[in-house]
C-alpha atoms as a PDB file:
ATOM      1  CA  UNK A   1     -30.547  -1.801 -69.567  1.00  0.00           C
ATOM      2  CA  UNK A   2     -33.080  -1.466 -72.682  1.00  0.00           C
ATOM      3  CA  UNK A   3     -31.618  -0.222 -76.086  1.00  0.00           C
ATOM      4  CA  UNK A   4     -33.398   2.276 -78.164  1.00  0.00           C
ATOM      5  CA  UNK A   5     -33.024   2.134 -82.144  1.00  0.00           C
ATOM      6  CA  UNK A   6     -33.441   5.085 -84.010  1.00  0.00           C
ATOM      7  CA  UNK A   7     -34.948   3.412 -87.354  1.00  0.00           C
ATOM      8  CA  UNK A   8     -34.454   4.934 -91.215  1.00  0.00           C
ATOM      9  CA  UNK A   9     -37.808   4.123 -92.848  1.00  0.00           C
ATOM     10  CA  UNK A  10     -37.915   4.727 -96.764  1.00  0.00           C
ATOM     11  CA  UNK A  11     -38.893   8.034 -98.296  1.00  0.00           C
ATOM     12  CA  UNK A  12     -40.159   6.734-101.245  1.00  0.00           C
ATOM     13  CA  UNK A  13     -39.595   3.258-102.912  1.00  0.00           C
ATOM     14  CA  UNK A  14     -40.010   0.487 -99.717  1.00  0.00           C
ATOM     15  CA  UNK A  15     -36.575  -1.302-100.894  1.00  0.00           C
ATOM     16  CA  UNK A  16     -35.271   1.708 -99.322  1.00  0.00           C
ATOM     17  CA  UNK A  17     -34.689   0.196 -96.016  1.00  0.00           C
ATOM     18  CA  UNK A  18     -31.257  -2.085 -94.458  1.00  0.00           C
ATOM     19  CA  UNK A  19     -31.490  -5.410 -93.629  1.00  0.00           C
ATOM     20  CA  UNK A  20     -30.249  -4.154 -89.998  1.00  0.00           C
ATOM     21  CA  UNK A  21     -33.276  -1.791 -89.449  1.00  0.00           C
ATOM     22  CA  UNK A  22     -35.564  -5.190 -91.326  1.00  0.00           C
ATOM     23  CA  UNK A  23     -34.246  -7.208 -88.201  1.00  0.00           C
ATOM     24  CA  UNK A  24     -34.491  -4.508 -85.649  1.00  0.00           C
ATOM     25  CA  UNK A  25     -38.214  -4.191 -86.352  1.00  0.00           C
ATOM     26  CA  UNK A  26     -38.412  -7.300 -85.938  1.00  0.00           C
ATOM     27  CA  UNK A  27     -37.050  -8.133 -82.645  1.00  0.00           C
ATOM     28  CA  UNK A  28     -38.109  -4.859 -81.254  1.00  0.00           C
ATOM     29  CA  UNK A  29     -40.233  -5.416 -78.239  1.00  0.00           C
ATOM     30  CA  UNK A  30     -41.918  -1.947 -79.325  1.00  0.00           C
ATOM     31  CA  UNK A  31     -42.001  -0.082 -82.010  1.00  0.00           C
ATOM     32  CA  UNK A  32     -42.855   3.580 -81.943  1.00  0.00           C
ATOM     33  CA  UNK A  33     -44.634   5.260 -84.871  1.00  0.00           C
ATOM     34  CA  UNK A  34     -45.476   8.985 -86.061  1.00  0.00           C
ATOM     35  CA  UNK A  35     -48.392   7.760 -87.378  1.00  0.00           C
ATOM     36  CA  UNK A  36     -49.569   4.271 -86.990  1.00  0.00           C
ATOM     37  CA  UNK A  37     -51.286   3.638 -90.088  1.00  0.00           C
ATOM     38  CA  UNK A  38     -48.111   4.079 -91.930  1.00  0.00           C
ATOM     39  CA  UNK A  39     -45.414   2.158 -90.325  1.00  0.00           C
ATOM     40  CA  UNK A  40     -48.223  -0.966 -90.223  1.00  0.00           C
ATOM     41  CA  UNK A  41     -48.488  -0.540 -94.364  1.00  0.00           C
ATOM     42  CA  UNK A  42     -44.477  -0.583 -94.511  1.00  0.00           C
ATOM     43  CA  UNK A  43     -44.884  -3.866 -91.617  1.00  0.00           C
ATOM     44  CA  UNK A  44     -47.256  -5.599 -93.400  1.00  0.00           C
ATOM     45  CA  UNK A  45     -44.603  -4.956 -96.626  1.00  0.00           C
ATOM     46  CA  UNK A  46     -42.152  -7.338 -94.926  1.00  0.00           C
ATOM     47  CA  UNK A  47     -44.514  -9.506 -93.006  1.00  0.00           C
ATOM     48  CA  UNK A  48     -43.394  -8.136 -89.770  1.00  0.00           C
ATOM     49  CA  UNK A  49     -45.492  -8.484 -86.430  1.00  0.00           C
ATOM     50  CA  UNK A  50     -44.443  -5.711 -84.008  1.00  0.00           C
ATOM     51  CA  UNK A  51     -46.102  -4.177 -81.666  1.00  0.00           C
ATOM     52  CA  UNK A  52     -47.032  -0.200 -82.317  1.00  0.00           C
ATOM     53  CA  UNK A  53     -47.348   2.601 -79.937  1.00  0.00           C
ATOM     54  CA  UNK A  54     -48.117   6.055 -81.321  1.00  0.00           C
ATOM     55  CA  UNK A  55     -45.110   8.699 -81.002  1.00  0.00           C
ATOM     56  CA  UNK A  56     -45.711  11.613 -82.771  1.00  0.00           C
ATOM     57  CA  UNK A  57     -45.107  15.567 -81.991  1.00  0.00           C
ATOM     58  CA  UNK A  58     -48.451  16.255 -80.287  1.00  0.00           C
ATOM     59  CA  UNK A  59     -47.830  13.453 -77.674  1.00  0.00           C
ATOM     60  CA  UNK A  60     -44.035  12.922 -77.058  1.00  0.00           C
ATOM     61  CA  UNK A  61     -44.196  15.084 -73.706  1.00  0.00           C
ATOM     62  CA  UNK A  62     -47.050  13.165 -72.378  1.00  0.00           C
ATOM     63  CA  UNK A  63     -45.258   9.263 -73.791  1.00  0.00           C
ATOM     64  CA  UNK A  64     -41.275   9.700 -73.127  1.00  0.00           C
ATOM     65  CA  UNK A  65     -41.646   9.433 -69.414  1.00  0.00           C
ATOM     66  CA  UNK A  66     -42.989   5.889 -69.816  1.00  0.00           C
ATOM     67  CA  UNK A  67     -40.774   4.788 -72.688  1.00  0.00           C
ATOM     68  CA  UNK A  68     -37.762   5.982 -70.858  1.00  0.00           C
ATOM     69  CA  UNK A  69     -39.585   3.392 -67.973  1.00  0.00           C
ATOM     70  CA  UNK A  70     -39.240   0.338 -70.355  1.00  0.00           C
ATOM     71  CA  UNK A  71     -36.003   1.321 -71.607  1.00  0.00           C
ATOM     72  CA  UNK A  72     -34.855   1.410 -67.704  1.00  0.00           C
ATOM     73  CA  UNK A  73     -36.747  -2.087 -67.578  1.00  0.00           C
ATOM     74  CA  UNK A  74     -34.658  -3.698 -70.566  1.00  0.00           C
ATOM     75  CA  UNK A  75     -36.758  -3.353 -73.101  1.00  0.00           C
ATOM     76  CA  UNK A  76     -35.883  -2.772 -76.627  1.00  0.00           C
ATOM     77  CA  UNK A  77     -37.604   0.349 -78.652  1.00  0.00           C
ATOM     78  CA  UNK A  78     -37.759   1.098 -82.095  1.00  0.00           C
ATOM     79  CA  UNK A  79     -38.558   4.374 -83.519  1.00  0.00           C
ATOM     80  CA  UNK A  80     -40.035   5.415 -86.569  1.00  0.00           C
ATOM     81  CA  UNK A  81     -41.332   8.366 -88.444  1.00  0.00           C
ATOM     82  CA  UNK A  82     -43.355   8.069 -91.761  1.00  0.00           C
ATOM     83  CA  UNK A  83     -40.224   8.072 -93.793  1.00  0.00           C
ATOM     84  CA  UNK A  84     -37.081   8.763 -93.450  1.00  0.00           C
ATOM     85  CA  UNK A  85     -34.837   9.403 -90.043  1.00  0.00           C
ATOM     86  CA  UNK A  86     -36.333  10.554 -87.153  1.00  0.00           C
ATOM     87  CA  UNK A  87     -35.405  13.554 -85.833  1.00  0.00           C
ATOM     88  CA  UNK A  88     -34.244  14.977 -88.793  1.00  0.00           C
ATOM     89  CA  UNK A  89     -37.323  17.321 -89.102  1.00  0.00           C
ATOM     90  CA  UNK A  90     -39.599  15.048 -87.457  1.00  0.00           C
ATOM     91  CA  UNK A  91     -40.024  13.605 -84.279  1.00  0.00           C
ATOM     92  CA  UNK A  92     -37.540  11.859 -81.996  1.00  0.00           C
ATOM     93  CA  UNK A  93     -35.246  14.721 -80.693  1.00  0.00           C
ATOM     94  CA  UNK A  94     -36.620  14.543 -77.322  1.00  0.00           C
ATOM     95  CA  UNK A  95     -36.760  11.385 -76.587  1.00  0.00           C
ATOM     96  CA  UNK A  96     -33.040  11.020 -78.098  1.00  0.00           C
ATOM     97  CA  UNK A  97     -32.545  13.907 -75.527  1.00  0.00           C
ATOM     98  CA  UNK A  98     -34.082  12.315 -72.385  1.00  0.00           C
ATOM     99  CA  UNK A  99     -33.037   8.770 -73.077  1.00  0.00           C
ATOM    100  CA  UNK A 100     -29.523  10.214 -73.338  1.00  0.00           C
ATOM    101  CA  UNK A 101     -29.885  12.266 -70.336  1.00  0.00           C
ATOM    102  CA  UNK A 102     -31.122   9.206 -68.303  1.00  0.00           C
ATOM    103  CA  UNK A 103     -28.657   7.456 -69.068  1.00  0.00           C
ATOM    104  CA  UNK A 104     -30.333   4.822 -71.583  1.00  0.00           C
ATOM    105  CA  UNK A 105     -28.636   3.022 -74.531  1.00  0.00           C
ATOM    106  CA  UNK A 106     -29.595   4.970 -78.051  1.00  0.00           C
ATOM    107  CA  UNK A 107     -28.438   3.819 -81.503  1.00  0.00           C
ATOM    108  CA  UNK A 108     -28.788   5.196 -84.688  1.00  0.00           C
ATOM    109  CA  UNK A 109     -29.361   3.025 -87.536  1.00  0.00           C
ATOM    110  CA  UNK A 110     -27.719   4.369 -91.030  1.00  0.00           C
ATOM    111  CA  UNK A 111     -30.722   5.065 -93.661  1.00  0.00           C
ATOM    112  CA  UNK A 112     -33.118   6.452 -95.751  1.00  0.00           C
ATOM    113  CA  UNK A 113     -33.510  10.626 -95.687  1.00  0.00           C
ATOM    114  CA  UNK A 114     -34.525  12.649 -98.141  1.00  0.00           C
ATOM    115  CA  UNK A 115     -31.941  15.587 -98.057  1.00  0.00           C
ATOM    116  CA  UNK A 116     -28.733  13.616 -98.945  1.00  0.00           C
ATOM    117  CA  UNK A 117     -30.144  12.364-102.678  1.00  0.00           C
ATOM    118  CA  UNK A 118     -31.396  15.831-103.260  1.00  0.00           C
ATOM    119  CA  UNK A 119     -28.211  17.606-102.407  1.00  0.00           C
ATOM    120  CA  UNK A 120     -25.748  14.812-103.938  1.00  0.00           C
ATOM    121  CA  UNK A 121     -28.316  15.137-107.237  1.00  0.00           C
ATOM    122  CA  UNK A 122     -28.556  19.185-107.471  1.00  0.00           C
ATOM    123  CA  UNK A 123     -24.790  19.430-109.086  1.00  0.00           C
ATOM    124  CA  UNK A 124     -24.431  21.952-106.769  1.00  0.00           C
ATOM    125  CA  UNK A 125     -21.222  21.691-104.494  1.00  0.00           C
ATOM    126  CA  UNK A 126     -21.969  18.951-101.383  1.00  0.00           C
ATOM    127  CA  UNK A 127     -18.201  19.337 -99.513  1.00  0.00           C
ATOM    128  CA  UNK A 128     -19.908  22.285 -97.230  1.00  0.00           C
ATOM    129  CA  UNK A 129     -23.489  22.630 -97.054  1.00  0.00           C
ATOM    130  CA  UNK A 130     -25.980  22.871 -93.976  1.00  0.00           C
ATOM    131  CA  UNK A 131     -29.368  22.180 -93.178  1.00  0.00           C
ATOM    132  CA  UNK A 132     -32.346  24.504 -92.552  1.00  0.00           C
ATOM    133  CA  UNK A 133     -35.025  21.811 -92.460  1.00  0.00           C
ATOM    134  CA  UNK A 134     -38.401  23.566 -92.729  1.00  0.00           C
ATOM    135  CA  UNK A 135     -37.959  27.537 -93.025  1.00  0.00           C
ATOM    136  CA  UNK A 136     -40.482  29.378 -90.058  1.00  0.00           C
ATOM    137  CA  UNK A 137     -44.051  29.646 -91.813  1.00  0.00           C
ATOM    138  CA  UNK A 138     -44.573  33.046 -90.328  1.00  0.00           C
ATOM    139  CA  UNK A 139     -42.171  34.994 -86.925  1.00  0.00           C
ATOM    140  CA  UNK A 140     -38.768  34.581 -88.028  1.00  0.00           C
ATOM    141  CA  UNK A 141     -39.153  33.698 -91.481  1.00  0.00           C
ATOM    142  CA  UNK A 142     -37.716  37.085 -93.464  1.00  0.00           C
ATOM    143  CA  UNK A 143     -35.136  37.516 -90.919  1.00  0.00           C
ATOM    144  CA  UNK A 144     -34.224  33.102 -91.679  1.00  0.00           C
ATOM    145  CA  UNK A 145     -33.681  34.330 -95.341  1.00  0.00           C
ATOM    146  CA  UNK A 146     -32.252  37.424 -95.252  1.00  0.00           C
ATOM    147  CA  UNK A 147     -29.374  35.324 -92.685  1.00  0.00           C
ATOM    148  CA  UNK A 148     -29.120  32.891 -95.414  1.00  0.00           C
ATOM    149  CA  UNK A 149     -28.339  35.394 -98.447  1.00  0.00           C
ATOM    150  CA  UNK A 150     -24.738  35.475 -97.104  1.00  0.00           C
ATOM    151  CA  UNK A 151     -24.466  31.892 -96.583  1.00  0.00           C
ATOM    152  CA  UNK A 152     -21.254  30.585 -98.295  1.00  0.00           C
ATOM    153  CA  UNK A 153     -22.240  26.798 -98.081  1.00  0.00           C
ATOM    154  CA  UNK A 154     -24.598  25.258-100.487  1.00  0.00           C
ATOM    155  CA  UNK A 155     -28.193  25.399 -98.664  1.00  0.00           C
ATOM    156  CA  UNK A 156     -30.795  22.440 -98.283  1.00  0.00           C
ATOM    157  CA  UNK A 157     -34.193  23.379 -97.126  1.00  0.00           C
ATOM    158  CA  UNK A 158     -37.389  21.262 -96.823  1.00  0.00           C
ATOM    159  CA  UNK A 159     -40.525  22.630 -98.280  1.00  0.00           C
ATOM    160  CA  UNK A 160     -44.333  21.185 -99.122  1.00  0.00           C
ATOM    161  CA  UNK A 161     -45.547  21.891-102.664  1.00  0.00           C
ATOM    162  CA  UNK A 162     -48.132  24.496-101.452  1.00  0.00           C
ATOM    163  CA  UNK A 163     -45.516  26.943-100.346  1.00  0.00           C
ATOM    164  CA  UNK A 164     -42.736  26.193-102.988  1.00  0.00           C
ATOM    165  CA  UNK A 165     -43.625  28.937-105.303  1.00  0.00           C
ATOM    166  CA  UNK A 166     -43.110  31.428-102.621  1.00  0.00           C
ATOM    167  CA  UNK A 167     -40.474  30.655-100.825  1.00  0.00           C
ATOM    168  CA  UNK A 168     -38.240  30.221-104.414  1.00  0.00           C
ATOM    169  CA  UNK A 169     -39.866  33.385-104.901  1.00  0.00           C
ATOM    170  CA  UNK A 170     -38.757  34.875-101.686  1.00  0.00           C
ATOM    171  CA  UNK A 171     -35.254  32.979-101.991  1.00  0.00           C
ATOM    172  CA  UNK A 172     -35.010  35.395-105.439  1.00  0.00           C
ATOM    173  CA  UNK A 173     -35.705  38.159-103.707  1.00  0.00           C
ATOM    174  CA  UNK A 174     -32.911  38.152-101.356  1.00  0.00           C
ATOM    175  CA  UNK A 175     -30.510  36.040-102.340  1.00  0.00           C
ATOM    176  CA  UNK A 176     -30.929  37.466-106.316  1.00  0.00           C
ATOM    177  CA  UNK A 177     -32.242  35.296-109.270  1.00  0.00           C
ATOM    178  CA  UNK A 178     -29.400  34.361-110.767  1.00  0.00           C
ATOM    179  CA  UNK A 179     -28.614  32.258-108.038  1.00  0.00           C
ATOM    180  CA  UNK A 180     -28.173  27.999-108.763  1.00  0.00           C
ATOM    181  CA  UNK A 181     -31.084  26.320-107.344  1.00  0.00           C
ATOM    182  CA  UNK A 182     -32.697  22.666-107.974  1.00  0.00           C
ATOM    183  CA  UNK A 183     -35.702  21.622-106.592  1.00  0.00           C
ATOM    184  CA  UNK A 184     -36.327  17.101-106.104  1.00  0.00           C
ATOM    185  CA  UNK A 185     -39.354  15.817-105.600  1.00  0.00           C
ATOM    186  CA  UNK A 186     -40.812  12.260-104.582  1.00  0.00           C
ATOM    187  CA  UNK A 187     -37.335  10.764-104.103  1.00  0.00           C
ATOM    188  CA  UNK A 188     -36.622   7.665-104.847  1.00  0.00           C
ATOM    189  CA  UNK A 189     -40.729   7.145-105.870  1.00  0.00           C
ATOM    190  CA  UNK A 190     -42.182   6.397-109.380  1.00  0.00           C
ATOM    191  CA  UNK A 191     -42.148  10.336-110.346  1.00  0.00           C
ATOM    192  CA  UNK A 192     -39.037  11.045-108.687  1.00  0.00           C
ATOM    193  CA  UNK A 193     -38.302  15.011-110.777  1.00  0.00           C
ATOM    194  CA  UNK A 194     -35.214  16.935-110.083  1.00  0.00           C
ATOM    195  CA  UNK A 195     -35.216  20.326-111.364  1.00  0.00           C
ATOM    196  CA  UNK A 196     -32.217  22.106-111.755  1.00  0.00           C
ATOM    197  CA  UNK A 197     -31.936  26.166-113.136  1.00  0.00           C
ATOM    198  CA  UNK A 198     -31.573  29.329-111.781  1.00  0.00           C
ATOM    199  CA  UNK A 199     -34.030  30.623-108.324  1.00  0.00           C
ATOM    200  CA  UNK A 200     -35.840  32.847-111.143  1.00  0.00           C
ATOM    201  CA  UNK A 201     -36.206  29.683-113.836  1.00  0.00           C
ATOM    202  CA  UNK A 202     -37.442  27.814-110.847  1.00  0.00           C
ATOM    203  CA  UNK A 203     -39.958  29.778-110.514  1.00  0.00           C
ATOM    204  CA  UNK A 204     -40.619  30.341-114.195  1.00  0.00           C
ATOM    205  CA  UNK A 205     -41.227  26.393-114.332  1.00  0.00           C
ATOM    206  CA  UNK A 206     -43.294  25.743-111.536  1.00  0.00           C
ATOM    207  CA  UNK A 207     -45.284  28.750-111.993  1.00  0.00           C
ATOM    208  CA  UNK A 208     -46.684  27.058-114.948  1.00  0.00           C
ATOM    209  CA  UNK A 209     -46.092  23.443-113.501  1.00  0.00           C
ATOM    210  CA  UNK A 210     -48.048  22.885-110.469  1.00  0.00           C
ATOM    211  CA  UNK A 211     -45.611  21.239-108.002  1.00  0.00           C
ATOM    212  CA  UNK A 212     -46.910  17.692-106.012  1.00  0.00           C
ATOM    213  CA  UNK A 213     -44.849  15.541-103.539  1.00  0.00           C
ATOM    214  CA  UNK A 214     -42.676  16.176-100.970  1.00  0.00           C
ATOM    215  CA  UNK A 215     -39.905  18.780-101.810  1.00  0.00           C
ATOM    216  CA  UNK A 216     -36.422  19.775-101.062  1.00  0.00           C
ATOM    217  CA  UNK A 217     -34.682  23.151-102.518  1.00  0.00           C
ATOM    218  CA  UNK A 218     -31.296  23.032-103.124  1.00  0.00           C
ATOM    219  CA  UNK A 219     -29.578  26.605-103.222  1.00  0.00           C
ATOM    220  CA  UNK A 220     -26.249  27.369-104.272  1.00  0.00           C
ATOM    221  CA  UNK A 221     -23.958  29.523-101.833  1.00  0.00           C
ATOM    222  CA  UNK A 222     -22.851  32.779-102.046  1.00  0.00           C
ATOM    223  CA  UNK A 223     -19.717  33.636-104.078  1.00  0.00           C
ATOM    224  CA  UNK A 224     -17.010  36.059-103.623  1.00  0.00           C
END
């Protein structure tokens, strides 16, 4: 029976990674990347020579069939996504699912991912929080917010910097602007920025400061 690793890449700075996911990588007999290009640039980082298969959202219906094969065959997987842990809004929930469901060894290695930093960082309270990932872009998306204006627990959502300004926005409208919010940005990178202010100052500052990077909102929970 094969094993398959679920691998923490870094979000930002490349010492960002364990020295258990280093030698994993290494002695993988695959390793299985969102996007090619980008786990060989962290590879060539630590001089290691694995062997990459693309595994990305567009394909992982058509690939798991035949990883789930090698698995069966004793082989030993890695996964990857660009940065951070797989699954964790990006690929690697299905496979997870159907190695698990056929009966196949899956580990997950501790690591890099981008909400915990932002959250621990905001000052806002971390005991009880949960995890919206990236909010629907269009069906769904007002009834998503107007379910999270009641939301007691301190709320982490994922965002890119060309929607930021309206979704604070739209996080304002609902939820009021007096609300605590902080907004991070390029984690643990050279420009890592976290903002930290009301929903409305949020959007006071990056309405006249262009956002870039990846983001994360932090937003304060409802109080009695």
């Amino acid at each position: 029976m094969g094993m398959l690793y679920i691998v923490p890449t870094p979000v930002g700075n490349m010492e960002d990674i364990t020295l258990r996911a280093l030698r994993v990588l290494r002695e993988a007999d695959i390793i299985l990347a969102e996007d090619t290009r980008t786990t060989g640039v962290l590879l060539k980082h630590y001089d290691i020579q694995g062997r990459l298969l693309s595994h990305h959202k567009f394909n992982e219906h058509g690939t798991t069939a035949s990883i789930i094969e090698r698995l069966k065959a004793g082989q030993t997987i890695a996964l990857v996504s660009d940065a951070g842990t797989p699954g964790i809004s990006d690929p690697g929930f299905f496979l997870v699912r159907e190695a698990v469901a056929a009966g196949e060894n899956v580990q997950c290695l501790p690591g890099a991912t981008a909400f915990v930093p932002a959250l621990v960082a905001s000052g806002l309270p971390d005991d009880r929080f949960c995890f919206e990932g990236f909010l629907p872009q269009k069906k769904g998306r007002q009834t998503r917010l107007a379910s999270l204006a009641n939301e007691e627990r301190t709320i982490v959502i994922y965002e890119s910097p060309y929607r930021l300004l309206k979704t604070l926005q739209q996080l304002a409208d609902v939820m009021g602007g007096e609300r605590p919010a902080s907004v991070a940005r390029e984690i643990s990178k050279i420009h890592e920025e976290c903002v930290r202010g009301t929903l409305d100052e949020l959007v006071q500052h990056f309405t006249t400061t262009a956002p870039r990077g990846e983001i994360v909102i932090v937003v304060g929970g409802k109080k009695d």
